[in-house]
C-alpha atoms as a PDB file:
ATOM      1  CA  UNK A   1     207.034 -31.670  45.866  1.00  0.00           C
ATOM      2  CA  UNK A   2     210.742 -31.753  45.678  1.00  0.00           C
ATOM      3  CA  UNK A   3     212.174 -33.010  42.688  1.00  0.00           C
ATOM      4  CA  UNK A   4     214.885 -35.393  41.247  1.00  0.00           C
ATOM      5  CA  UNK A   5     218.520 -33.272  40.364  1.00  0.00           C
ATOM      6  CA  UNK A   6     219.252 -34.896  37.669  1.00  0.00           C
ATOM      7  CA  UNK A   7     216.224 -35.001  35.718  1.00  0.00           C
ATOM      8  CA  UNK A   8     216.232 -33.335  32.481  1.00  0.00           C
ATOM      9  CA  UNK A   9     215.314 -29.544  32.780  1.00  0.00           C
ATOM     10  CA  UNK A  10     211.770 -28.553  32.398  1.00  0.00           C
ATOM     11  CA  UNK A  11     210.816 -25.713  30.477  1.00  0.00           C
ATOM     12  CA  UNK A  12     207.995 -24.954  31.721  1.00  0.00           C
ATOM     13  CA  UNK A  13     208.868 -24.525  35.549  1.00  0.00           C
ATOM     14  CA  UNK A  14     207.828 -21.041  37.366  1.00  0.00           C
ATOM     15  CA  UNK A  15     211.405 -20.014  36.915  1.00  0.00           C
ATOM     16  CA  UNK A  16     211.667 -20.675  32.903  1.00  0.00           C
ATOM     17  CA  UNK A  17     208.586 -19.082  32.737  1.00  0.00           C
ATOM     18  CA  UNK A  18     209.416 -15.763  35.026  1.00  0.00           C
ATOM     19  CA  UNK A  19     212.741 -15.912  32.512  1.00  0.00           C
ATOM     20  CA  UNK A  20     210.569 -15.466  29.652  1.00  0.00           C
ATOM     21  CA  UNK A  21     208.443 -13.022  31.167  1.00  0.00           C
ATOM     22  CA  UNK A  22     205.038 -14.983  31.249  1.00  0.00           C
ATOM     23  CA  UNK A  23     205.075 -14.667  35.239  1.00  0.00           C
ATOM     24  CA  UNK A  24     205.721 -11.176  36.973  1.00  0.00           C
ATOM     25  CA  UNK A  25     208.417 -10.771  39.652  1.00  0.00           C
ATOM     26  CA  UNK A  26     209.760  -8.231  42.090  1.00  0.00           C
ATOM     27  CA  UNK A  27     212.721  -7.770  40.176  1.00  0.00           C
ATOM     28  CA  UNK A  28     215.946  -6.194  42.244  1.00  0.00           C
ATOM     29  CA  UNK A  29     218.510  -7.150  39.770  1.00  0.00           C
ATOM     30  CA  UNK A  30     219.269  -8.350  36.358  1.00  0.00           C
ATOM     31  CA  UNK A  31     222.203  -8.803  33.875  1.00  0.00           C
ATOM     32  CA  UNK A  32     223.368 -11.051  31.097  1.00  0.00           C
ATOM     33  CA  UNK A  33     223.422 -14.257  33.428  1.00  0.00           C
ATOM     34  CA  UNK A  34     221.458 -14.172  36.404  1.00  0.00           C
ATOM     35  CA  UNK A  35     217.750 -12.565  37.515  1.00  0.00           C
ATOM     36  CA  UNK A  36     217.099 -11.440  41.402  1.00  0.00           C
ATOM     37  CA  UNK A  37     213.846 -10.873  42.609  1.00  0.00           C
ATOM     38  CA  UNK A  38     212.057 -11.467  46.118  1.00  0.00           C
ATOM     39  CA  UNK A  39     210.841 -14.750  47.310  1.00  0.00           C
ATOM     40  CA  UNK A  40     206.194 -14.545  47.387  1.00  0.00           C
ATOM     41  CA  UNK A  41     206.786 -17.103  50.126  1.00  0.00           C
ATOM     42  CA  UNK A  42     209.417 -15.234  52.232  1.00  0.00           C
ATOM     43  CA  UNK A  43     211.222 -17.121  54.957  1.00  0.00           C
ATOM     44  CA  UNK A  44     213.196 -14.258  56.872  1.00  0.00           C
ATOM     45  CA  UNK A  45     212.576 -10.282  56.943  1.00  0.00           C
ATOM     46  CA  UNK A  46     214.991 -10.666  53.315  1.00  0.00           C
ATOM     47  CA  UNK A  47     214.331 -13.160  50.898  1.00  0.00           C
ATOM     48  CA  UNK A  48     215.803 -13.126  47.131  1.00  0.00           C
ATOM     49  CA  UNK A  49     216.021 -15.537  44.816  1.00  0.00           C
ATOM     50  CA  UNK A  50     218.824 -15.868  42.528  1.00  0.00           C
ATOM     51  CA  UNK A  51     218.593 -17.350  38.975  1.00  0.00           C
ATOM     52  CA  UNK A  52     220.957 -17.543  36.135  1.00  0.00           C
ATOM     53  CA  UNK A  53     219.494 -17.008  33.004  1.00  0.00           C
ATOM     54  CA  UNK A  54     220.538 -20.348  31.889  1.00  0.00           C
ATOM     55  CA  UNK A  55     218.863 -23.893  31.163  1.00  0.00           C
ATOM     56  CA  UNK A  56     220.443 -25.665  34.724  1.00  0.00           C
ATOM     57  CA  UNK A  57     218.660 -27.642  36.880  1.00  0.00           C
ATOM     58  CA  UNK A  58     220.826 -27.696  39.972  1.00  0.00           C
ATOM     59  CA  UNK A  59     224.197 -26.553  41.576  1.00  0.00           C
ATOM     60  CA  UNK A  60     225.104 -29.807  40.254  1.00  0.00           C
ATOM     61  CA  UNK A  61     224.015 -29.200  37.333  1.00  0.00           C
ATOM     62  CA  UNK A  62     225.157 -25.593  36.568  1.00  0.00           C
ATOM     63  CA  UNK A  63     229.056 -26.513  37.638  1.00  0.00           C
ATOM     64  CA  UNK A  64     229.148 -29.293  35.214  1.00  0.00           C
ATOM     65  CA  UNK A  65     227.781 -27.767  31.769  1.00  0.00           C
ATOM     66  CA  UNK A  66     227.813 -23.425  32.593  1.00  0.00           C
ATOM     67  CA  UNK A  67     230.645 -21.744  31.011  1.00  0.00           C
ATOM     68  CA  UNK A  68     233.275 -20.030  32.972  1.00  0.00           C
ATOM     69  CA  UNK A  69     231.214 -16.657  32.054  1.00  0.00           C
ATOM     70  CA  UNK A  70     228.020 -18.328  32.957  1.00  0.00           C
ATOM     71  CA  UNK A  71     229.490 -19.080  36.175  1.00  0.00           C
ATOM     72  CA  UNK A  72     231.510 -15.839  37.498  1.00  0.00           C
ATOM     73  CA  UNK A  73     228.446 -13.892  35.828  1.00  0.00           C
ATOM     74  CA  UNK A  74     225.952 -16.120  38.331  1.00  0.00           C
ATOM     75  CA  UNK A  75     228.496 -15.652  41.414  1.00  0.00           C
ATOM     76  CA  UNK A  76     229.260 -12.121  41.166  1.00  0.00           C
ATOM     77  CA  UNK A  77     225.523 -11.608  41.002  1.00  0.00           C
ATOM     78  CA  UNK A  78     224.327 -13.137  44.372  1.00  0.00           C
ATOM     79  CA  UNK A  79     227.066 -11.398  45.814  1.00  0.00           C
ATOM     80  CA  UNK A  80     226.346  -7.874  44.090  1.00  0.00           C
ATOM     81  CA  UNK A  81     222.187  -8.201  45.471  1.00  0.00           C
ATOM     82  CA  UNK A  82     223.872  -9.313  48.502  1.00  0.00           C
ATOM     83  CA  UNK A  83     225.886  -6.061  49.061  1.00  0.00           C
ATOM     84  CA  UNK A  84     223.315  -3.595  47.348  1.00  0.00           C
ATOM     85  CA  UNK A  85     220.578  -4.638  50.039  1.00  0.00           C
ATOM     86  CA  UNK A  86     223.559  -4.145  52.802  1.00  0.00           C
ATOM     87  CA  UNK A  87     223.561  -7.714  53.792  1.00  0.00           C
ATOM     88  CA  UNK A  88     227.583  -7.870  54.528  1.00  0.00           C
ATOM     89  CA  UNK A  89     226.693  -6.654  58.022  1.00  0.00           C
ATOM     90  CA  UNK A  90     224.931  -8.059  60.084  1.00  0.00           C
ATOM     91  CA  UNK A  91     225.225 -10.963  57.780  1.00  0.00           C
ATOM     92  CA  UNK A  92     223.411 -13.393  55.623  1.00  0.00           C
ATOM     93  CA  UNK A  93     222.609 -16.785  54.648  1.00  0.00           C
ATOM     94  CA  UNK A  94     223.003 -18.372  50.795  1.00  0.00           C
ATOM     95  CA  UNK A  95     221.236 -21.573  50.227  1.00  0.00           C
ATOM     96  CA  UNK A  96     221.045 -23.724  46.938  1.00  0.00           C
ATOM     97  CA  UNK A  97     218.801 -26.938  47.651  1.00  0.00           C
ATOM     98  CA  UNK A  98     219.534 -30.003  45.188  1.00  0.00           C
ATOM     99  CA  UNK A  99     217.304 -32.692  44.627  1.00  0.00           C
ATOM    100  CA  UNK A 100     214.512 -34.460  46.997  1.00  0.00           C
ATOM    101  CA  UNK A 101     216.866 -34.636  50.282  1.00  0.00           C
ATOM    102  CA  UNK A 102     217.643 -31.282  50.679  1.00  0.00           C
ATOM    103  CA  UNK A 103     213.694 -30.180  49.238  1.00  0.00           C
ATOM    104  CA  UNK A 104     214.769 -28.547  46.196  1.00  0.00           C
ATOM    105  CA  UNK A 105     211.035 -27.832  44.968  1.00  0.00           C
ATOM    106  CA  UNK A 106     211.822 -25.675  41.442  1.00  0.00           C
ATOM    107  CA  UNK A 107     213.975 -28.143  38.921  1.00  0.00           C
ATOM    108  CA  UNK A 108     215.839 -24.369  38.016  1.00  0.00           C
ATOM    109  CA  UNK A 109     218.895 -23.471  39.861  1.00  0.00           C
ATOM    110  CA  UNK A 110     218.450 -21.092  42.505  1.00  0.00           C
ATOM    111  CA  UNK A 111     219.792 -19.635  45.169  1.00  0.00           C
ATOM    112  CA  UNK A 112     217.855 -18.368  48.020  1.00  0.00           C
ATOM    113  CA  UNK A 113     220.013 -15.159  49.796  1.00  0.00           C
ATOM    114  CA  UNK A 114     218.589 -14.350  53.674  1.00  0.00           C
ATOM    115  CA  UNK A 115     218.817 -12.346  55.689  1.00  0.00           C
ATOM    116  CA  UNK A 116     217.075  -9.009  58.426  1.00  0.00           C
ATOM    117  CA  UNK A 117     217.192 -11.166  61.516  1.00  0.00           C
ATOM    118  CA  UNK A 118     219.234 -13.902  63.307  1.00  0.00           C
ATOM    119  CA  UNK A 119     219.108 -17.144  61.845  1.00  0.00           C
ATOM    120  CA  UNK A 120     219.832 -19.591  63.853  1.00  0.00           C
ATOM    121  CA  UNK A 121     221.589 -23.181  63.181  1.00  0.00           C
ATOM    122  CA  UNK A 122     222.218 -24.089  59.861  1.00  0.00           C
ATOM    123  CA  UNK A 123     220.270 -27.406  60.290  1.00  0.00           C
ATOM    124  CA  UNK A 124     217.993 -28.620  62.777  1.00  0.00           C
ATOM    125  CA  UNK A 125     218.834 -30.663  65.016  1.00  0.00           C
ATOM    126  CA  UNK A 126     218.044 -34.370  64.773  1.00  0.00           C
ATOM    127  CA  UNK A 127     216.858 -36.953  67.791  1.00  0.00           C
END
């Protein structure tokens, strides 16, 4: 069920909980701010999922209260999975859902990287 942005963060979502190592992942990168594994529910041919290591609900969230560190650390990450799995070319997509519009499901910042096959229009279209 998607959930509300600005709620106050919950520790015990699947991301806090991967964090602390109480849920396994496929792990493809980690560092001081930010974990990268793959998605269990993948939606292209390449699906990662970004997290900083940090208490942030949201994007929102995140560029409000992160530190400057906190925040290059988080950026250079999705870009350094991004160009270790040779995603440059052909290309891939970066989303970060926030709140119940856009179906943001996990109340922990993330960012979903895809890629391995065209991916058509950024939205659907709508009647």
């Amino acid at each position: 069920m998607p959930i509300d942005a600005t709620a106050a963060y919950d520790d015990g979502n699947i991301f806090a909980r991967i964090l602390r190592g109480e849920i396994p992942c496929n792990r493809v990168f980690e560092d001081a701010h930010a974990l990268a594994f793959h998605d269990i529910n993948p939606q292209a041919p390449h699906h990662v999922l970004v997290i900083p290591k940090g208490r942030y609900v949201s994007w929102d969230d995140f560029s409000a209260r992160a530190d400057d560190a906190e925040i290059a650390g988080f950026v250079r990450a999705v870009g350094h999975v991004a160009r270790a799995a040779g995603l440059v070319a052909p290309g891939y997509r970066l989303l970060a859902n926030v709140g119940r519009d856009a179906h943001q499901e996990v109340p922990h910042l993330h960012v979903h990287i895809f890629a391995g096959r065209p991916l058509g229009p950024m939205l659907a279209g709508t009647d």
